[in-house]
Protein backbone atom coordinates (compact mmCIF):
# COMPACT_ATOMS: atom_id res chain seq x y z
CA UNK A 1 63.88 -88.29 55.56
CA UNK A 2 65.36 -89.99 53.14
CA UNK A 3 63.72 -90.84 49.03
CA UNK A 4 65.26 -92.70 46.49
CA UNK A 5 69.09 -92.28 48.12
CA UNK A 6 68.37 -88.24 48.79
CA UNK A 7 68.20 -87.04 52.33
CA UNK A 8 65.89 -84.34 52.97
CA UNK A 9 65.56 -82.00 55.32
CA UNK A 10 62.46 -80.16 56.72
CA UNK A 11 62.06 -77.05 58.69
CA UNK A 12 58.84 -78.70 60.54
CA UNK A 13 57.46 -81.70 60.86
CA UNK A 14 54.10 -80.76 59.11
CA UNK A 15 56.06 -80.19 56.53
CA UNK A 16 57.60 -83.80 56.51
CA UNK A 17 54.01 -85.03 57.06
CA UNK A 18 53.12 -82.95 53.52
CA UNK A 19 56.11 -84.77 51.95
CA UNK A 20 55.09 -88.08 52.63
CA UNK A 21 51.88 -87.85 50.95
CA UNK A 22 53.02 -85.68 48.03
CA UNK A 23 55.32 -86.81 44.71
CA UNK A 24 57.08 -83.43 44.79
CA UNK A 25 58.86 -80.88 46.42
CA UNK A 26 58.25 -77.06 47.02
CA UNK A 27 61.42 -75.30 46.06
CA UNK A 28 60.72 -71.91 46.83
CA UNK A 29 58.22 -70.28 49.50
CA UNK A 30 55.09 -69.84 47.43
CA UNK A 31 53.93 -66.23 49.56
CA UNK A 32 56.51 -64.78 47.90
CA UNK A 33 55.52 -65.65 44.60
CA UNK A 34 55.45 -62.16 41.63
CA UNK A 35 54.71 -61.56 38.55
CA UNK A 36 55.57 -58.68 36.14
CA UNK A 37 52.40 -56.74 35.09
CA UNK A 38 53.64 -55.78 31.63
CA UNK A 39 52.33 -51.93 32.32
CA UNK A 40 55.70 -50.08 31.57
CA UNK A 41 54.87 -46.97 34.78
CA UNK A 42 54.22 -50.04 37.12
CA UNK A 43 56.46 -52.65 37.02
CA UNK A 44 59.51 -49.42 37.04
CA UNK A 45 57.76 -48.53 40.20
CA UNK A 46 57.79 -52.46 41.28
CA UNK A 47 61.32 -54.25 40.65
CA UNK A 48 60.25 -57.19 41.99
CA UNK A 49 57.53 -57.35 40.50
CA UNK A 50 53.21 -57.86 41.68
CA UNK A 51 52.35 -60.16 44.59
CA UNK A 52 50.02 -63.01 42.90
CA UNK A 53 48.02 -62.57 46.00
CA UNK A 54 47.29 -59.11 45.72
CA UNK A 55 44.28 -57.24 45.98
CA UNK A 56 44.96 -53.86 44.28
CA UNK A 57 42.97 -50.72 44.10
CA UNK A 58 43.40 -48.86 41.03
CA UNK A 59 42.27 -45.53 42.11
CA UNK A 60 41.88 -42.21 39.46
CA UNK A 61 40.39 -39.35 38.91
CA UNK A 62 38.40 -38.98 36.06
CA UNK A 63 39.63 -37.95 33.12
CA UNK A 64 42.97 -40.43 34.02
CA UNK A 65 42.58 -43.26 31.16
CA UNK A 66 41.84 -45.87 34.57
CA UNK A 67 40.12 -47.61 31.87
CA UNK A 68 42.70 -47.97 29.58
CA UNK A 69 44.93 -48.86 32.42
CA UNK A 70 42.37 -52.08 32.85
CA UNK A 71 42.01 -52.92 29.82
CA UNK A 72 46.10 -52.87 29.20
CA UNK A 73 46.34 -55.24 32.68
CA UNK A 74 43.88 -57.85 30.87
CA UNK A 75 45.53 -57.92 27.95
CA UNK A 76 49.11 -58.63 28.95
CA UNK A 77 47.77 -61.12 31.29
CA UNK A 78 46.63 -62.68 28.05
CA UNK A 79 49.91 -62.66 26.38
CA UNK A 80 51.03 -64.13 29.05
CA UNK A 81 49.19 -67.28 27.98
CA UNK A 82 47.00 -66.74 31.27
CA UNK A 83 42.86 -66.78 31.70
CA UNK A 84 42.00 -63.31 32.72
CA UNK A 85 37.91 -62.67 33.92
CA UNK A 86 36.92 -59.49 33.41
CA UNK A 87 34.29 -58.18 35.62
CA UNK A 88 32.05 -55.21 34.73
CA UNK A 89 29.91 -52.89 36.40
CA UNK A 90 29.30 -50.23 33.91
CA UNK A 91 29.50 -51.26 30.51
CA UNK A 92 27.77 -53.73 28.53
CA UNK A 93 29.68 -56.95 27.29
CA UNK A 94 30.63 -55.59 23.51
CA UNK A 95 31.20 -52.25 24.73
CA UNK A 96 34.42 -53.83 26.27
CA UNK A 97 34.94 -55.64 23.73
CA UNK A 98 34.91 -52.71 21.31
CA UNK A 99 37.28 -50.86 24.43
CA UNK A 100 39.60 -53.04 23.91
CA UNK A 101 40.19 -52.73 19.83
CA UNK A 102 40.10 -49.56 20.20
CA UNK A 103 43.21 -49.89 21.81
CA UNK A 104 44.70 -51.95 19.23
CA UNK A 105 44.23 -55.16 20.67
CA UNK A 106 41.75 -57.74 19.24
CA UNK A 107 40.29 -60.00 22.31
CA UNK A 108 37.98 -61.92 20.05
CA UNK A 109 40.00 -65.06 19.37
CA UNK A 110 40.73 -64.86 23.34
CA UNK A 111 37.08 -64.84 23.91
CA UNK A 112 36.35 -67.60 21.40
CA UNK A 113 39.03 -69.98 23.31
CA UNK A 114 37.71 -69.18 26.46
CA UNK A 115 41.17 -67.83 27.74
CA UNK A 116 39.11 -64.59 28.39
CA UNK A 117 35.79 -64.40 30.47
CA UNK A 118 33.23 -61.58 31.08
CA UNK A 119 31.21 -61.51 34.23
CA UNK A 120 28.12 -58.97 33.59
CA UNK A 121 26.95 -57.05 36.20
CA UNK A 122 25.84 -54.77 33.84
CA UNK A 123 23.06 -55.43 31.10
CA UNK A 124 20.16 -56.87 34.06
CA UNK A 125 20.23 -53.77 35.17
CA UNK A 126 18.20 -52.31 32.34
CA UNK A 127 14.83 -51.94 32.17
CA UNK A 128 14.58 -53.62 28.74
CA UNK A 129 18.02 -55.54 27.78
CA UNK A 130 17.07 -57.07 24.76
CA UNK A 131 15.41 -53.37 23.58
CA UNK A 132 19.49 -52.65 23.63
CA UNK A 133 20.81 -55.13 21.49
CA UNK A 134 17.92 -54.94 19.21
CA UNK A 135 19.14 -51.31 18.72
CA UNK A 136 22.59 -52.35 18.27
CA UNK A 137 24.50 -51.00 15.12
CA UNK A 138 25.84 -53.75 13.07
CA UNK A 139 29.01 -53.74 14.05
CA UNK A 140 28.35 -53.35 17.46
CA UNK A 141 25.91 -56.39 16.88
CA UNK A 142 28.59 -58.54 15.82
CA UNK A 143 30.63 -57.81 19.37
CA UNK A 144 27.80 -58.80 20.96
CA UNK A 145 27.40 -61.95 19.07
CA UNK A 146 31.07 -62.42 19.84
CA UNK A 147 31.34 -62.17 23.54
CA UNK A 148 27.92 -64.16 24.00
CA UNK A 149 29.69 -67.33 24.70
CA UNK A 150 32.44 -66.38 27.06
CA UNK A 151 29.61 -64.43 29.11
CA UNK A 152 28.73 -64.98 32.10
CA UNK A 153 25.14 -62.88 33.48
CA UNK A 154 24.62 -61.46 37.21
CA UNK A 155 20.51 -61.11 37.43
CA UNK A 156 20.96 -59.42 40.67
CA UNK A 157 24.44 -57.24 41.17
CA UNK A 158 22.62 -56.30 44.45
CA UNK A 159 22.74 -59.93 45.82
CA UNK A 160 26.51 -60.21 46.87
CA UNK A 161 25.77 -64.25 47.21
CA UNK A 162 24.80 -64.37 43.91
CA UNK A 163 28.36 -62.34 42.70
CA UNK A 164 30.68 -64.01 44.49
CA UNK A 165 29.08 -67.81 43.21
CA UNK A 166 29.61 -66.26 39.74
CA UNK A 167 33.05 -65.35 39.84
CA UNK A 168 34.29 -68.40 41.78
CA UNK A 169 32.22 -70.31 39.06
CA UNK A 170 34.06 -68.65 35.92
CA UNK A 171 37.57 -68.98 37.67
CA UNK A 172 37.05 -72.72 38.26
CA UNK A 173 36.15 -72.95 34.60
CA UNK A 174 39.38 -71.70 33.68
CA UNK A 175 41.68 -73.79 36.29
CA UNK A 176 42.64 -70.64 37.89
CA UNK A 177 44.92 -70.90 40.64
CA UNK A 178 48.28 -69.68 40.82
CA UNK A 179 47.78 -68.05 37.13
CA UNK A 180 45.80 -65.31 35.77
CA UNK A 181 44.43 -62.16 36.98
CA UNK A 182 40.86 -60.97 37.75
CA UNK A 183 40.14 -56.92 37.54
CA UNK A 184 37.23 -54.96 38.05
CA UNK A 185 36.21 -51.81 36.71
CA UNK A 186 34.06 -50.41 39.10
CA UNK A 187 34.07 -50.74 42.84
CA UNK A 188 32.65 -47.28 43.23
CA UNK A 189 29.69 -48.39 40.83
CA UNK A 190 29.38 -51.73 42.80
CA UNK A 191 29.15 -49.57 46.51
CA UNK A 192 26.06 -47.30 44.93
CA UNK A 193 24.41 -50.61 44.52
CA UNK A 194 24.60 -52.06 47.82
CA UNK A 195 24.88 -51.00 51.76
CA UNK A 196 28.41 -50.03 53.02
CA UNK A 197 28.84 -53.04 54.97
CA UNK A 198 27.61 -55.47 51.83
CA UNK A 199 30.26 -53.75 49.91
CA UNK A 200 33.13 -54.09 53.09
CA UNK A 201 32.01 -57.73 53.29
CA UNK A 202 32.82 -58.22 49.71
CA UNK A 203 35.65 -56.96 49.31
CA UNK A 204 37.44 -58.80 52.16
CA UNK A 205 35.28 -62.13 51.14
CA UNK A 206 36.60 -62.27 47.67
CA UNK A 207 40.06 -61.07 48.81
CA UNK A 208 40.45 -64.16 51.29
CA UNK A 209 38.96 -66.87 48.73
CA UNK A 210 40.70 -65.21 45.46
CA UNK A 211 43.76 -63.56 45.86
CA UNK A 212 44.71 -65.40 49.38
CA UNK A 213 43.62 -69.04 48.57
CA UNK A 214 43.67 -69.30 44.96
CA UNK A 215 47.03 -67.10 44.23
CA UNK A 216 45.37 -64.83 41.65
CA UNK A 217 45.93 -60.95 42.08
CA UNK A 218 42.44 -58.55 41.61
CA UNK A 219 42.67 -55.07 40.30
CA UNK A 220 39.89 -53.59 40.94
CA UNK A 221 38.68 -49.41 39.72
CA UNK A 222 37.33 -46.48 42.01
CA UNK A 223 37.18 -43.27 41.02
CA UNK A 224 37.71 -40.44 43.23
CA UNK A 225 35.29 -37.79 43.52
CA UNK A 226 35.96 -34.03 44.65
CA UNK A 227 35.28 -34.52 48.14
CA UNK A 228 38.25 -34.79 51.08
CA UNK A 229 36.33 -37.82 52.93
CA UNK A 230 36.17 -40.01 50.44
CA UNK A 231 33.59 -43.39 51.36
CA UNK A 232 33.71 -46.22 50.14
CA UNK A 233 35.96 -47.94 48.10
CA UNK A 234 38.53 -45.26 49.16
CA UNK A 235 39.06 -46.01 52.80
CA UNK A 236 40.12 -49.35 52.02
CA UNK A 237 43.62 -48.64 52.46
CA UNK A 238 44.20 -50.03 55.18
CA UNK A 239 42.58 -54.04 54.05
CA UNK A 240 43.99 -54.02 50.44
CA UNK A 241 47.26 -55.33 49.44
CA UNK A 242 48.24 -52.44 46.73
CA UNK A 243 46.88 -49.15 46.14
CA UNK A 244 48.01 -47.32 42.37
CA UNK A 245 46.69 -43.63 41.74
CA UNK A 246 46.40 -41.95 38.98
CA UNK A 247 45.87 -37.99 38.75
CA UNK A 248 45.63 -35.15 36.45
CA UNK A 249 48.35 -32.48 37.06
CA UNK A 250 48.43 -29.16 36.11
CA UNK A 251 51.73 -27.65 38.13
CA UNK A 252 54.07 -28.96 35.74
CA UNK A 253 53.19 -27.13 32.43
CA UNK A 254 51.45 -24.52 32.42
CA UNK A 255 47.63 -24.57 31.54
CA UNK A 256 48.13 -28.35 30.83
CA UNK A 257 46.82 -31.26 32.74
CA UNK A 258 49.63 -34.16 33.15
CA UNK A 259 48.47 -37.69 33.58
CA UNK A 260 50.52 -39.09 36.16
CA UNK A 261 50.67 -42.64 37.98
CA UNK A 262 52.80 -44.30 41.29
CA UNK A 263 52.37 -47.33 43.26
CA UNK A 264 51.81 -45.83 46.69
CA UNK A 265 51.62 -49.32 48.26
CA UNK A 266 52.20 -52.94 47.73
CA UNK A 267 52.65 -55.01 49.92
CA UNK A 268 55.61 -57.53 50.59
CA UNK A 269 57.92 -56.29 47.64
CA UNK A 270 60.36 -53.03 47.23
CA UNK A 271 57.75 -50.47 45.94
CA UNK A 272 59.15 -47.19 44.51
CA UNK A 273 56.28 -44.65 45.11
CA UNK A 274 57.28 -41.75 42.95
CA UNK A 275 55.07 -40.18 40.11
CA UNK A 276 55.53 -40.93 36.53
CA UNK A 277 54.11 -38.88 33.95
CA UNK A 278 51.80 -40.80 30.79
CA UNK A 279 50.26 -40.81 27.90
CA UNK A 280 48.26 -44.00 25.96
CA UNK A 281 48.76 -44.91 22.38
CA UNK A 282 47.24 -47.33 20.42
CA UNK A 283 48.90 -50.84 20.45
CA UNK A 284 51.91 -49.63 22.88
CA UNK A 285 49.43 -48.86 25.96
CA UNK A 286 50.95 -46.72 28.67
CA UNK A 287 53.85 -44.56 27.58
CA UNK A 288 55.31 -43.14 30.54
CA UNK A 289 57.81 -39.74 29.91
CA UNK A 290 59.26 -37.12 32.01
CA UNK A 291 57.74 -34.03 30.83
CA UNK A 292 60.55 -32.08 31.98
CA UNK A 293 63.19 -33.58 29.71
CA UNK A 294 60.86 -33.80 26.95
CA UNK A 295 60.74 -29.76 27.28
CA UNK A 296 64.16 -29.05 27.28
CA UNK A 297 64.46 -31.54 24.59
CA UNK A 298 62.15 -29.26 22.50
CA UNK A 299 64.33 -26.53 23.98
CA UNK A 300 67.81 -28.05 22.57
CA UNK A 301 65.50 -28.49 19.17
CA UNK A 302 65.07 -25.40 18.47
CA UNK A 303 67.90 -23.69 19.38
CA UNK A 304 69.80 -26.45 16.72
CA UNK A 305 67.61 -24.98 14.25
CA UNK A 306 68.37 -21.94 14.57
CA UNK A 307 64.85 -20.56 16.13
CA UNK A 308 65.26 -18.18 19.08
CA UNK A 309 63.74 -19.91 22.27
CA UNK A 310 60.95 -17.67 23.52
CA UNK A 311 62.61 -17.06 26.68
CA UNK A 312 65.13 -15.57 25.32
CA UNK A 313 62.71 -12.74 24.21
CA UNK A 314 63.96 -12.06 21.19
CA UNK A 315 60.90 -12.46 19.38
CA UNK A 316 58.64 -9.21 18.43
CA UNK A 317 55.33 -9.35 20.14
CA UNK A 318 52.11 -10.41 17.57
CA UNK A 319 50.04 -7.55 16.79
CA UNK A 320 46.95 -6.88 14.74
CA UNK A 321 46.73 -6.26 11.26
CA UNK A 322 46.93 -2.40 10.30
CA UNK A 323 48.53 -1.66 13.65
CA UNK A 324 51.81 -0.91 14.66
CA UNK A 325 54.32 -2.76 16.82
CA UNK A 326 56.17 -0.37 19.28
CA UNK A 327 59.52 -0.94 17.30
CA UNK A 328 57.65 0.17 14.43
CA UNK A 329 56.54 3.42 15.92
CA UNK A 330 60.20 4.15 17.07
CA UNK A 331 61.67 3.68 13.01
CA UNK A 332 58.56 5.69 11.73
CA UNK A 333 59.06 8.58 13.78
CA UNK A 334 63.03 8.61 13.08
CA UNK A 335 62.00 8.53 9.33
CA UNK A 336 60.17 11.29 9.80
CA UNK A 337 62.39 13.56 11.88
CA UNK A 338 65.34 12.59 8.92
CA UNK A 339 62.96 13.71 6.13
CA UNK A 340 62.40 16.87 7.49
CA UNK A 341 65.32 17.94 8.03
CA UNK A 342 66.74 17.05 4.61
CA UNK A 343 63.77 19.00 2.81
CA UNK A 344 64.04 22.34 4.86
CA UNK A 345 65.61 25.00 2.83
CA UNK A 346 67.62 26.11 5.34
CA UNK A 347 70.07 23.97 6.20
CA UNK A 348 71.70 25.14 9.44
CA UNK A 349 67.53 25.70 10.90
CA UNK A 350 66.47 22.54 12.89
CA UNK A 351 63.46 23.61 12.90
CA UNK A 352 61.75 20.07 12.48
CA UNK A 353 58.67 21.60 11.35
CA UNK A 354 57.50 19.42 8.23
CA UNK A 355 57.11 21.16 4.78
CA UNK A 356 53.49 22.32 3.67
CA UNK A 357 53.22 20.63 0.12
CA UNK A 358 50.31 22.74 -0.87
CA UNK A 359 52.35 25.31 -1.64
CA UNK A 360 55.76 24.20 -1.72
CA UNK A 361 57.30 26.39 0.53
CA UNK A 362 57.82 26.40 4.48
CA UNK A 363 55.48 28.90 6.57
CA UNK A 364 55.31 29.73 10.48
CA UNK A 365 53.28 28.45 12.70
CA UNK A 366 51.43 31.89 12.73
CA UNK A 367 50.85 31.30 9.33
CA UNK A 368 49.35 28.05 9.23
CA UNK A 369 47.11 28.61 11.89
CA UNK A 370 45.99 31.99 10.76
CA UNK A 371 46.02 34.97 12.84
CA UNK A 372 42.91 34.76 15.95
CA UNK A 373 42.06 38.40 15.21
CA UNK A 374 41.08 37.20 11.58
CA UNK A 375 38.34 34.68 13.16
């Protein structure tokens, strides 16, 4: 085909027929389309960065930050310049709100633009909602106040019909296609509310119309209980396009518990599924370290100041106050045996018998004790 003096070649002829009705030209194959996620452990574990048609399960045990981990996804999405929707299954509106400046990052001039959105599937589930925010500190009060407008309320989390008209409905408010990101805190929460197929159903509806027709990736939370058959959202493996765990680790140090994170799956790009060690900080968000290094670098640090490493074992053991250390002991009884022998009167006698100060003179052992016939 040939436009305005440029010949153009087409792999198929539906794609000629899209050409014909269309003023432009796709230049690159759109399925293949990434983003970087801004998380530091992540995108080293993805080079080539997340799938925008992802549909990733962000699975933790408790204890792992997961939370902060969604919260830090939402916000680099928004400096980005992108519309995120945060959905929520567990937390009230302003308690995400206050989540997320607790983390350093203030959302409230993203919530006033509308660049952020809140879907709550949280606060009808109350007995008495507006007993809660009556209740509310001040501060806490003023959150609420603040993410009001950019909320959107689920009457029924139950009703899947209702949840999936809601989200579609805040992510055509934004224009979201091809930008943004969606994440969920909660798909175990969401599965105690519902039958297991409901929650199946849900999964793969929203996956289909979301992340597969509208190009925008969904992170969505589970935690993972003690048990070794996990239900559901856990057995989704084998339907979801990424799957990220987080665990707590105690092998590494001793009697210390190691956050640690790795991208066990994602689909279509090169995915490096190793574990990476963590720590949050206010502001910076994930921090990933090896723990290993960081030891020997407090190794290296003390032996450049001088301070015996305690392997080298060097150091006398700690002992109670008005006790003895066994080195002590040792010196005390050598002071001893050396004062005896210089206060004996005879000389060439190693007797080692100490001297009897009451009368200032030595006596036999006989004569200290007294004789038994005496008794």
């Amino acid at each position: 085909m040939e436009i305005d003096g440029e010949t153009f070649s087409f792999c198929s002829e539906t794609c000629r027929d899209a050409m014909e009705n269309s003023d432009r030209v796709f230049t690159e194959y759109h399925g293949h389309r990434r983003f970087k996620s801004g998380v530091a452990a992540i995108d080293r574990s993805l080079p080539q960065g997340v799938p925008r048609n992802a549909f990733v399960i962000l699975g933790g045990q408790a204890g792992t930050r997961d939370a902060a981990l969604q919260s830090e996804l939402v916000w680099r999405t928004l400096q980005r310049e992108e519309p995120a929707v945060f959905v929520t299954f567990q937390n009230p509106p302003m308690a995400i709100v206050e989540h997320f400046i607790t983390l350093g990052w203030n959302v409230l001039p993203y919530l006033e633009s509308g660049q952020l959105r809140i879907l709550d599937c949280f606060t009808e589930r109350l007995g008495n909602p507006r007993r809660m925010v009556d209740r509310l500190c001040e501060w806490n009060q003023h959150l609420d106040r603040a993410a009001d407008a950019a909320t959107m309320t689920v009457s029924d989390p139950s009703d899947t019909g209702e949840l999936e008209n809601k989200l579609d409905g805040l992510l055509e408010e934004g224009s979201m296609v091809d930008t943004g990101a969606v994440v969920i805190d909660s798909l175990t929460e969401f599965g105690s509310l519902v039958q297991p197929i409901q929650a199946y159903d849900l999964v793969k509806d929203v996956r289909a119309v979301v992340c597969k027709g509208r190009f925008v990736p969904i992170f969505a939370g589970a935690t993972y209980g003690t048990g070794e058959d996990e239900p559901f959202p856990h057995d989704l493996d084998y339907l979801v396009d990424g799957v990220i765990d987080m665990e707590l680790n105690g092998s590494i140090v001793e009697d210390t518990l190691l956050k640690r994170i790795r991208v066990r799956k994602m689909r279509g790009v090169l995915t490096v599924p190793e574990w990476r060690a963590f720590e949050y900080t206010s502001h910076t968000g994930m921090v990933p370290f090896d723990p290993e290094a960081e030891i020997e670098k407090a190794r290296e640090d003390r032996n450049a100041d001088g301070e015996p490493s305690p392997s080298e074992g060097s150091e006398e053991p700690d002992v109670p106050d008005g006790e003895q250390s066994p080195g002590d002991s040792e010196s005390a009884a050598e002071g001893v045996s050396s004062g005896t022998a210089e206060s004996a009167e005879a000389p060439g006698e190693a007797t080692g018998q100490p001297e009897d100060r009451s009368t200032g003179g030595d006596r036999s052992e006989e004569d200290r004790l007294g004789d038994p016939s005496d008794e």
